[in-house]
N, C-alpha and C. Protein backbone atom coordinates (compact mmCIF):
# COMPACT_ATOMS: atom_id res chain seq x y z
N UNK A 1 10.26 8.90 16.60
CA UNK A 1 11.33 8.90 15.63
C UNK A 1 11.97 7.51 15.57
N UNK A 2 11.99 6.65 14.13
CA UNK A 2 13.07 5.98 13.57
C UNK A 2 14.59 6.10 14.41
N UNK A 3 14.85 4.77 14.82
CA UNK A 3 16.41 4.66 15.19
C UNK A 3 16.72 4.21 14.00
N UNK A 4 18.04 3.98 13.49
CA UNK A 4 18.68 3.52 12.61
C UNK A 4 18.57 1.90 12.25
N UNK A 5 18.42 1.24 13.11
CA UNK A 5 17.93 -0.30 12.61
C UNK A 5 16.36 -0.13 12.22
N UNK A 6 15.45 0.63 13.19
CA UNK A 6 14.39 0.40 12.23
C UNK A 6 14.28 0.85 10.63
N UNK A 7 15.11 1.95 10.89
CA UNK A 7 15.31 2.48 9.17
C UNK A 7 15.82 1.72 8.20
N UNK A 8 16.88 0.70 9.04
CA UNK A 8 17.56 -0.34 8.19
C UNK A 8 16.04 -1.60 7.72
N UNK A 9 15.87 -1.98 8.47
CA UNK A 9 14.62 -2.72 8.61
C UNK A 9 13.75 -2.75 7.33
N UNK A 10 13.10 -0.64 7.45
CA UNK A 10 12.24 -0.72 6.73
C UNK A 10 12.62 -0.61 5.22
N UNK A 11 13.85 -0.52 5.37
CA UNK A 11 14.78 -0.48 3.69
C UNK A 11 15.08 1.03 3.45
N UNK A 12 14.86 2.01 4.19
CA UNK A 12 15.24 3.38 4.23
C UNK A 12 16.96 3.55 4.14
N UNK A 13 17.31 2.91 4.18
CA UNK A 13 18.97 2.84 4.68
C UNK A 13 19.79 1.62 4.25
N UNK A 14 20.35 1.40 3.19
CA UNK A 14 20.91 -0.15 3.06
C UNK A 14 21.93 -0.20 4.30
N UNK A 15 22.12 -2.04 3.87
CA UNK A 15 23.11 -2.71 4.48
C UNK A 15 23.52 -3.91 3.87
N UNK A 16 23.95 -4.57 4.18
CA UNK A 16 24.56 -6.09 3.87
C UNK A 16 24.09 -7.11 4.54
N UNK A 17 22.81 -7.75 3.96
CA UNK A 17 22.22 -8.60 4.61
C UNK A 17 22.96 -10.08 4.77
N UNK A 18 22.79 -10.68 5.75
CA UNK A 18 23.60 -11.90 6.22
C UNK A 18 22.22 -12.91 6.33
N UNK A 19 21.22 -12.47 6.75
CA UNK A 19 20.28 -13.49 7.25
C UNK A 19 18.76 -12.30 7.70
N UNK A 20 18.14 -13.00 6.94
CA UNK A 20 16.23 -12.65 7.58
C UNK A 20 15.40 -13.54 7.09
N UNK A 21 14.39 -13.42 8.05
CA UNK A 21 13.10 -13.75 7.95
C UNK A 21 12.26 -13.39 8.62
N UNK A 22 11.07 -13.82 8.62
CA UNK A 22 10.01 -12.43 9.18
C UNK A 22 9.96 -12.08 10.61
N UNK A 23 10.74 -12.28 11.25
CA UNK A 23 10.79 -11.80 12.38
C UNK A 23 12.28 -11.22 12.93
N UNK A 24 13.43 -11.55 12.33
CA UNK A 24 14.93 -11.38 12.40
C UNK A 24 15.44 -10.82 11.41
N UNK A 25 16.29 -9.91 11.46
CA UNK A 25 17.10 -9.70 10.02
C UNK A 25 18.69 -8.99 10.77
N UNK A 26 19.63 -9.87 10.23
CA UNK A 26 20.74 -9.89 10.36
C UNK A 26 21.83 -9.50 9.47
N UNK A 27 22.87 -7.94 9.92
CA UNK A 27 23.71 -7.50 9.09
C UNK A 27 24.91 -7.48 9.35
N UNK A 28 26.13 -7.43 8.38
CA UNK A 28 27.03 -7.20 8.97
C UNK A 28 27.26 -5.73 9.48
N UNK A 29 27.88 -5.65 10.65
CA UNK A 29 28.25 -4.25 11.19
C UNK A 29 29.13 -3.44 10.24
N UNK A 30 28.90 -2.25 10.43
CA UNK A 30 29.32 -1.35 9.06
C UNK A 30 31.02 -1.22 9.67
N UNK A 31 31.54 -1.44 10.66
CA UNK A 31 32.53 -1.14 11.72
C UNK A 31 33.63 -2.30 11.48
N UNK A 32 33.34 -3.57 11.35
CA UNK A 32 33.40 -4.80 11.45
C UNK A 32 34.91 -4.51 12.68
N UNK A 33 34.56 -4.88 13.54
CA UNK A 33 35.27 -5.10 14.80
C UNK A 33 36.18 -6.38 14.52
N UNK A 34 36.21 -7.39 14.10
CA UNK A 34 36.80 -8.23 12.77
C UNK A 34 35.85 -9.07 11.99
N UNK A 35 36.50 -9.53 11.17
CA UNK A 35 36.08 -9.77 9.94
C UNK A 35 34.52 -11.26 10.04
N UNK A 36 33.34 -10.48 9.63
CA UNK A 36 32.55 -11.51 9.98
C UNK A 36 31.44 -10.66 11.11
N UNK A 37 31.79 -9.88 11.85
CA UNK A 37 31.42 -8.99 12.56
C UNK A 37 29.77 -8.52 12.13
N UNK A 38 29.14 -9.12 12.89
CA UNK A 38 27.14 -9.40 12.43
C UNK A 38 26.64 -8.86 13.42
N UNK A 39 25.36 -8.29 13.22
CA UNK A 39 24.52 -7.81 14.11
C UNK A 39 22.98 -8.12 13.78
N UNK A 40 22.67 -9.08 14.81
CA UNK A 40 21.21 -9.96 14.84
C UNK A 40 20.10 -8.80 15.45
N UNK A 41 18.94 -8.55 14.68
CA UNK A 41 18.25 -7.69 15.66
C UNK A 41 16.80 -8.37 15.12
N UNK A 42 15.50 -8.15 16.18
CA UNK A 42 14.08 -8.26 15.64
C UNK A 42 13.71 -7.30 14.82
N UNK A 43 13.29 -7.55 14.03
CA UNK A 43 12.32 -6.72 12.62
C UNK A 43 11.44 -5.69 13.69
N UNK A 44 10.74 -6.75 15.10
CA UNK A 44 9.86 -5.46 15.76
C UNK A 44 10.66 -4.50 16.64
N UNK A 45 10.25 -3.48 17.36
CA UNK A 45 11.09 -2.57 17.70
C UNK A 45 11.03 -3.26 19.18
N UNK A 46 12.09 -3.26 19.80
CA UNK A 46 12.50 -3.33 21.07
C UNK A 46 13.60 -2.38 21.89
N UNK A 47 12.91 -1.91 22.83
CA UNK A 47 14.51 -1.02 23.13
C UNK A 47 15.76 -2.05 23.24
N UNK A 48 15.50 -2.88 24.62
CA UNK A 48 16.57 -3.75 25.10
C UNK A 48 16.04 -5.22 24.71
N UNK A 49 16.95 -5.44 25.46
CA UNK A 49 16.84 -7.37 25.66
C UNK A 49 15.96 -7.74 26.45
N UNK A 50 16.01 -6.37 27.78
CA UNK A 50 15.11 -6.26 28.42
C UNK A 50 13.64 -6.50 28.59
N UNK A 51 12.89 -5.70 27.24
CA UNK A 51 11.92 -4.95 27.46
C UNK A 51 11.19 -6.29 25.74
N UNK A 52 12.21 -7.19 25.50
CA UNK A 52 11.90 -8.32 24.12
C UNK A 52 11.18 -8.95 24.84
N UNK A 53 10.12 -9.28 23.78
CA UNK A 53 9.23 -10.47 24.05
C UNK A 53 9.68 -12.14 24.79
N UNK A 54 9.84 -13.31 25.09
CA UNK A 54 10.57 -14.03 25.46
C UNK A 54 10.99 -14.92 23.86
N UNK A 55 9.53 -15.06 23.42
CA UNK A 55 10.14 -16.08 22.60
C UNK A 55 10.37 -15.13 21.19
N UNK A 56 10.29 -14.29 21.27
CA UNK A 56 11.39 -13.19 19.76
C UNK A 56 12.44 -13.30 20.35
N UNK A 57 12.98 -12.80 21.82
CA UNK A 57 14.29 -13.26 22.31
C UNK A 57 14.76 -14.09 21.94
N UNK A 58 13.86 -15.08 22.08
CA UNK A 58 14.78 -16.58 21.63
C UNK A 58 15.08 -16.66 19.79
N UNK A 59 14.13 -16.48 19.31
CA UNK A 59 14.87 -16.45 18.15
C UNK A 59 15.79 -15.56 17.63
N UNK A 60 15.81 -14.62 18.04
CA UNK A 60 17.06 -13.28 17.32
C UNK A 60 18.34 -14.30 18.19
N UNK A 61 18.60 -14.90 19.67
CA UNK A 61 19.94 -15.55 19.55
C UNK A 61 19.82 -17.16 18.77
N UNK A 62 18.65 -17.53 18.56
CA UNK A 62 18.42 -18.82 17.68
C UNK A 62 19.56 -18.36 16.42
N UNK A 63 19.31 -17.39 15.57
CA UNK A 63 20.07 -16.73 15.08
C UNK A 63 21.30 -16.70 14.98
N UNK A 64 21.54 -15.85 15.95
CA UNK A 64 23.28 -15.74 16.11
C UNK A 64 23.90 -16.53 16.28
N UNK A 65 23.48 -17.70 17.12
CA UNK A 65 23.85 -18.81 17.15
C UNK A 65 24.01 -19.71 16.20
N UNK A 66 23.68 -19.71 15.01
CA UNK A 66 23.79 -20.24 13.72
C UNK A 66 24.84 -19.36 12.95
N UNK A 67 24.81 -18.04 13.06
CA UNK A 67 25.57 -17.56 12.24
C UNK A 67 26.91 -17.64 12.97
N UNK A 68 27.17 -17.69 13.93
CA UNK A 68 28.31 -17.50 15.13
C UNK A 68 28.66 -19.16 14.61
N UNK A 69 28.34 -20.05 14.57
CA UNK A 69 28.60 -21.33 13.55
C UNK A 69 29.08 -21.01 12.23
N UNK A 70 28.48 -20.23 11.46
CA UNK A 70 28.76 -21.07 10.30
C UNK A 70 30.15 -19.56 10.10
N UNK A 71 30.17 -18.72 10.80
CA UNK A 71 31.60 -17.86 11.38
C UNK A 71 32.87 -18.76 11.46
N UNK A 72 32.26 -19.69 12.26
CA UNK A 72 33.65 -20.58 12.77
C UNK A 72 33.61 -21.52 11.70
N UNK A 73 32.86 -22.09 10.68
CA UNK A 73 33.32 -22.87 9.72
C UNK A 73 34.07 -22.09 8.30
N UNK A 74 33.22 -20.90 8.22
CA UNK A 74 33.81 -20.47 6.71
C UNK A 74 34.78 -19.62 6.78
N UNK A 75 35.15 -19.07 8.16
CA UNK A 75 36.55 -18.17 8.07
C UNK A 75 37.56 -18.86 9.05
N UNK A 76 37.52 -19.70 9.68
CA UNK A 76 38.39 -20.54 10.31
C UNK A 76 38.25 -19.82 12.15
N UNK A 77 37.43 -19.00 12.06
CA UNK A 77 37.85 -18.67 13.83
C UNK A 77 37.89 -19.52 14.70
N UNK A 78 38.61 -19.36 15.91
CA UNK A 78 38.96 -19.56 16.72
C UNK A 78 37.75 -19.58 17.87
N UNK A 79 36.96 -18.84 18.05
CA UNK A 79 35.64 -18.68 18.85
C UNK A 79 34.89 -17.30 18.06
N UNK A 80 34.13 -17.01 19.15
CA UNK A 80 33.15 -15.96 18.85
C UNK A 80 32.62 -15.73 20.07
N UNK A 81 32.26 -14.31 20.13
CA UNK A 81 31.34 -13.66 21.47
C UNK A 81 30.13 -13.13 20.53
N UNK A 82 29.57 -13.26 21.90
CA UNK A 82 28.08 -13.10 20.93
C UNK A 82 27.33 -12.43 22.46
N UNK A 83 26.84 -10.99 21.68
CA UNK A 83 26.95 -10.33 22.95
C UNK A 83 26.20 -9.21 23.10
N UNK A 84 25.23 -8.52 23.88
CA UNK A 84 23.83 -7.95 23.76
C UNK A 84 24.17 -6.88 25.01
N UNK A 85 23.80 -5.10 24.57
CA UNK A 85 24.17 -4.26 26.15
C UNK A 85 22.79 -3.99 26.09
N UNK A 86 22.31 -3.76 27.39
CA UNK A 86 21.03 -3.11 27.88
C UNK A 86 21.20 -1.76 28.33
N UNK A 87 20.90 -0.48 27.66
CA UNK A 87 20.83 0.57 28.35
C UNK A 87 22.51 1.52 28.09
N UNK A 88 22.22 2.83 27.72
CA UNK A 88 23.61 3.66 27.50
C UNK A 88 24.91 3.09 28.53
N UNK A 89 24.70 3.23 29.61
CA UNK A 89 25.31 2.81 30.24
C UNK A 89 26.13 1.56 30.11
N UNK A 90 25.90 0.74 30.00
CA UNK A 90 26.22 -0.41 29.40
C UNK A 90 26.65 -0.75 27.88
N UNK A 91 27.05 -0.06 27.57
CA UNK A 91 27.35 0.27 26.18
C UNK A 91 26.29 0.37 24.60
N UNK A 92 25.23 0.31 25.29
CA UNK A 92 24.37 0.32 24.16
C UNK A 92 24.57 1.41 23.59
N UNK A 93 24.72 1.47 22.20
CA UNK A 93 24.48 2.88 21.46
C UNK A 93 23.47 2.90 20.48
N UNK A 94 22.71 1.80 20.65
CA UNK A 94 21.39 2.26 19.34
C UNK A 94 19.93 1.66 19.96
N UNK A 95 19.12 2.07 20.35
CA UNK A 95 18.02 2.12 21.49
C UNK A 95 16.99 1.25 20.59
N UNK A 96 17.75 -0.05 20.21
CA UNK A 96 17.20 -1.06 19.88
C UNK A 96 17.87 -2.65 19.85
N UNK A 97 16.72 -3.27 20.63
CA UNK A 97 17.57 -4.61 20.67
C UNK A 97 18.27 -5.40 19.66
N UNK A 98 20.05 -5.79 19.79
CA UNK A 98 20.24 -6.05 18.82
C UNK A 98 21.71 -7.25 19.76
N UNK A 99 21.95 -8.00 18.22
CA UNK A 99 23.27 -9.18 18.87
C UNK A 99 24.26 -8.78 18.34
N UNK A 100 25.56 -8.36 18.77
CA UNK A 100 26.40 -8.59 17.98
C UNK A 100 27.12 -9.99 18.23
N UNK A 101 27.80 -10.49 17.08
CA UNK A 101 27.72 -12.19 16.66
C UNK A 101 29.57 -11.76 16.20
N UNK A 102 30.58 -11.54 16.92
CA UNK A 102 31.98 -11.64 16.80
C UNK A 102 33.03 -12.41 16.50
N UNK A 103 33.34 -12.40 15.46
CA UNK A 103 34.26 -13.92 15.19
C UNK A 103 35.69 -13.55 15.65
N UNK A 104 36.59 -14.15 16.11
CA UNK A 104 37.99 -14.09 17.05
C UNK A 104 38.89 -15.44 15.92
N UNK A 105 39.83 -14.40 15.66
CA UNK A 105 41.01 -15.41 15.23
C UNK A 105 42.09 -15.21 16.00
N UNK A 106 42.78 -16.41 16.27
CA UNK A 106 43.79 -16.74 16.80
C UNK A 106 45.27 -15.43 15.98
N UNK A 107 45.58 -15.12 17.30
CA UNK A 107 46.92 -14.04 16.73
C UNK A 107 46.56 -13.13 15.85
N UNK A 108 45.16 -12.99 15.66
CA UNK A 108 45.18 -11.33 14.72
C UNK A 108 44.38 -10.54 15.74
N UNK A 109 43.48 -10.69 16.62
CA UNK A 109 42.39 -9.95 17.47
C UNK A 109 42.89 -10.27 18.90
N UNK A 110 42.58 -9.58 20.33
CA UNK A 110 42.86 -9.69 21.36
C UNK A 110 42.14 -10.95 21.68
N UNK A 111 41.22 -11.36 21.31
CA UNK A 111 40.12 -12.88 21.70
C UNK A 111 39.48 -12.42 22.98
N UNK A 112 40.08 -12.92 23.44
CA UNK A 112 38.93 -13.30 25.24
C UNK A 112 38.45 -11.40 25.63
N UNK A 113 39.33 -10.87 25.24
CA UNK A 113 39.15 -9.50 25.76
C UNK A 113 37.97 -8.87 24.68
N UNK A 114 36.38 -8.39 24.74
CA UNK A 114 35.34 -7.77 24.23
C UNK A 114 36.25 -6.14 23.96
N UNK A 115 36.09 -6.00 22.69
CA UNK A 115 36.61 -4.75 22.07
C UNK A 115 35.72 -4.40 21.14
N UNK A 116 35.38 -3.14 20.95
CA UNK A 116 34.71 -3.03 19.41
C UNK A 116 34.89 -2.21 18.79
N UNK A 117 36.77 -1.73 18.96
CA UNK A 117 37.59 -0.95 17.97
C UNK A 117 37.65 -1.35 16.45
N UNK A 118 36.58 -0.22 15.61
CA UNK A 118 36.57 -0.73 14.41
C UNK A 118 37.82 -0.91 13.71
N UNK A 119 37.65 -1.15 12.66
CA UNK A 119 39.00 -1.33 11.57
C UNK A 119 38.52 -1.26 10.13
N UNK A 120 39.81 -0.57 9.25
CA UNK A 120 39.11 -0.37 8.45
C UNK A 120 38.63 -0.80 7.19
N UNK A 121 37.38 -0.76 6.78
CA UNK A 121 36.58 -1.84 5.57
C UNK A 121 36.72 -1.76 4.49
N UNK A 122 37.49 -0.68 4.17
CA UNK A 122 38.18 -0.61 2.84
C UNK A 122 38.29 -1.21 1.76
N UNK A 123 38.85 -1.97 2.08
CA UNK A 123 39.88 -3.63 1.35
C UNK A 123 38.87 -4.76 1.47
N UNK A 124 37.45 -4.27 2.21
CA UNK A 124 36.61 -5.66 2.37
C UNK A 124 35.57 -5.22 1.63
N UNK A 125 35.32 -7.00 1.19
CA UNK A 125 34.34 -7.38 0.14
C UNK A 125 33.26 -7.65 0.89
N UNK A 126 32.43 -6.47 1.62
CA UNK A 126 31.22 -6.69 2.62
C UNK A 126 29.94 -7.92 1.90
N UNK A 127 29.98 -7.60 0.81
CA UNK A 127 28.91 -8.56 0.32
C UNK A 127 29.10 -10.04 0.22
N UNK A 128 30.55 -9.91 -0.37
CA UNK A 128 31.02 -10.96 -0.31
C UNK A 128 31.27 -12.33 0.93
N UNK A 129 31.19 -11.29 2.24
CA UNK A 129 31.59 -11.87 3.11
C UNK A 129 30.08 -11.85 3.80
N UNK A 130 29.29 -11.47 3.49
CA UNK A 130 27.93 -11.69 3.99
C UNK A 130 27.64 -12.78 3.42
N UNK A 131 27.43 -13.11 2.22
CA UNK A 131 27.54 -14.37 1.23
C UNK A 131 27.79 -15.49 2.07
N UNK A 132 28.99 -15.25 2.18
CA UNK A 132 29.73 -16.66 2.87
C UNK A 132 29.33 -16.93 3.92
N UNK A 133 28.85 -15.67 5.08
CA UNK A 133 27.97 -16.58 6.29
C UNK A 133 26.53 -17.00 6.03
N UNK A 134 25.86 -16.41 4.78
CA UNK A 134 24.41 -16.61 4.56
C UNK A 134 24.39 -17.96 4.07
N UNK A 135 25.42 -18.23 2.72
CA UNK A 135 25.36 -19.74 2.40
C UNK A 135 25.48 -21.01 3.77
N UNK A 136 25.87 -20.89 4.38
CA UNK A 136 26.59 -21.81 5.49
C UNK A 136 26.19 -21.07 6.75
N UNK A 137 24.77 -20.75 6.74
CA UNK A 137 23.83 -20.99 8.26
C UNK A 137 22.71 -21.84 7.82
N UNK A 138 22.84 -22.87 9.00
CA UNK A 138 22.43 -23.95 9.04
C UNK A 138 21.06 -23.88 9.79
């Protein structure tokens, strides 16, 4: 059985694409924990971070690492966590390797403290704001 990113993947399920290519495809989280709030995963199936190839590893954070950039240029943050669980336990909840790529502004989010109390998307222009990190990854 299909987890939900592969479904996203195979186009069974939209999302808001931020970034792909044939081996990565990057969305914003439907949750957005704040604003900018991305999730880097491989196109192939991986459970963990664990169990990823080395060099697909490297590119899915090649990735985030660009978008976790161009985060801090087009919305002004303050930093970003950029941040991967292995296994239920550890907070994984979707039994596929994936990044989340967190942008932190000064005085609106806790920052240093990892939270991923959604908020709500209502009022947000998801496409719009996918836009703006897709133009400006470098």
């Amino acid at each position: 059985m299909k987890d939900i990113f592969c479904k996203i993947i195979d186009g069974e399920i939209p999302s808001t694409k931020v970034y792909e290519d044939d081996d990565v495809l990057a969305i914003l989280d439907i949750s957005q924990t704040t604003k900018g709030h991305t999730l880097v995963m491989p196109k192939k199936h991986c459970g963990n971070i664990l169990d990823c190839p080395q060099e697909l590893m490297h590119k899915v954070f090649d990735v985030a690492q660009r978008i976790g950039q161009a985060e801090m240029l087009v919305f002004g943050a303050a930093g970003v966590n950029i941040l991967t669980n292995a296994g239920e336990c550890a907070g994984q909840s979707v039994p596929h390797f994936h990044v989340h790529v967190i942008p932190r502004y000064l005085g609106i989010d806790p920052g240093f403290q990892i939270t991923m109390k959604p908020q709500d998307t209502s009022g947000m222009d998801l496409p719009r704001i996918a836009q703006q990190i897709s133009e400006n990854i470098k």
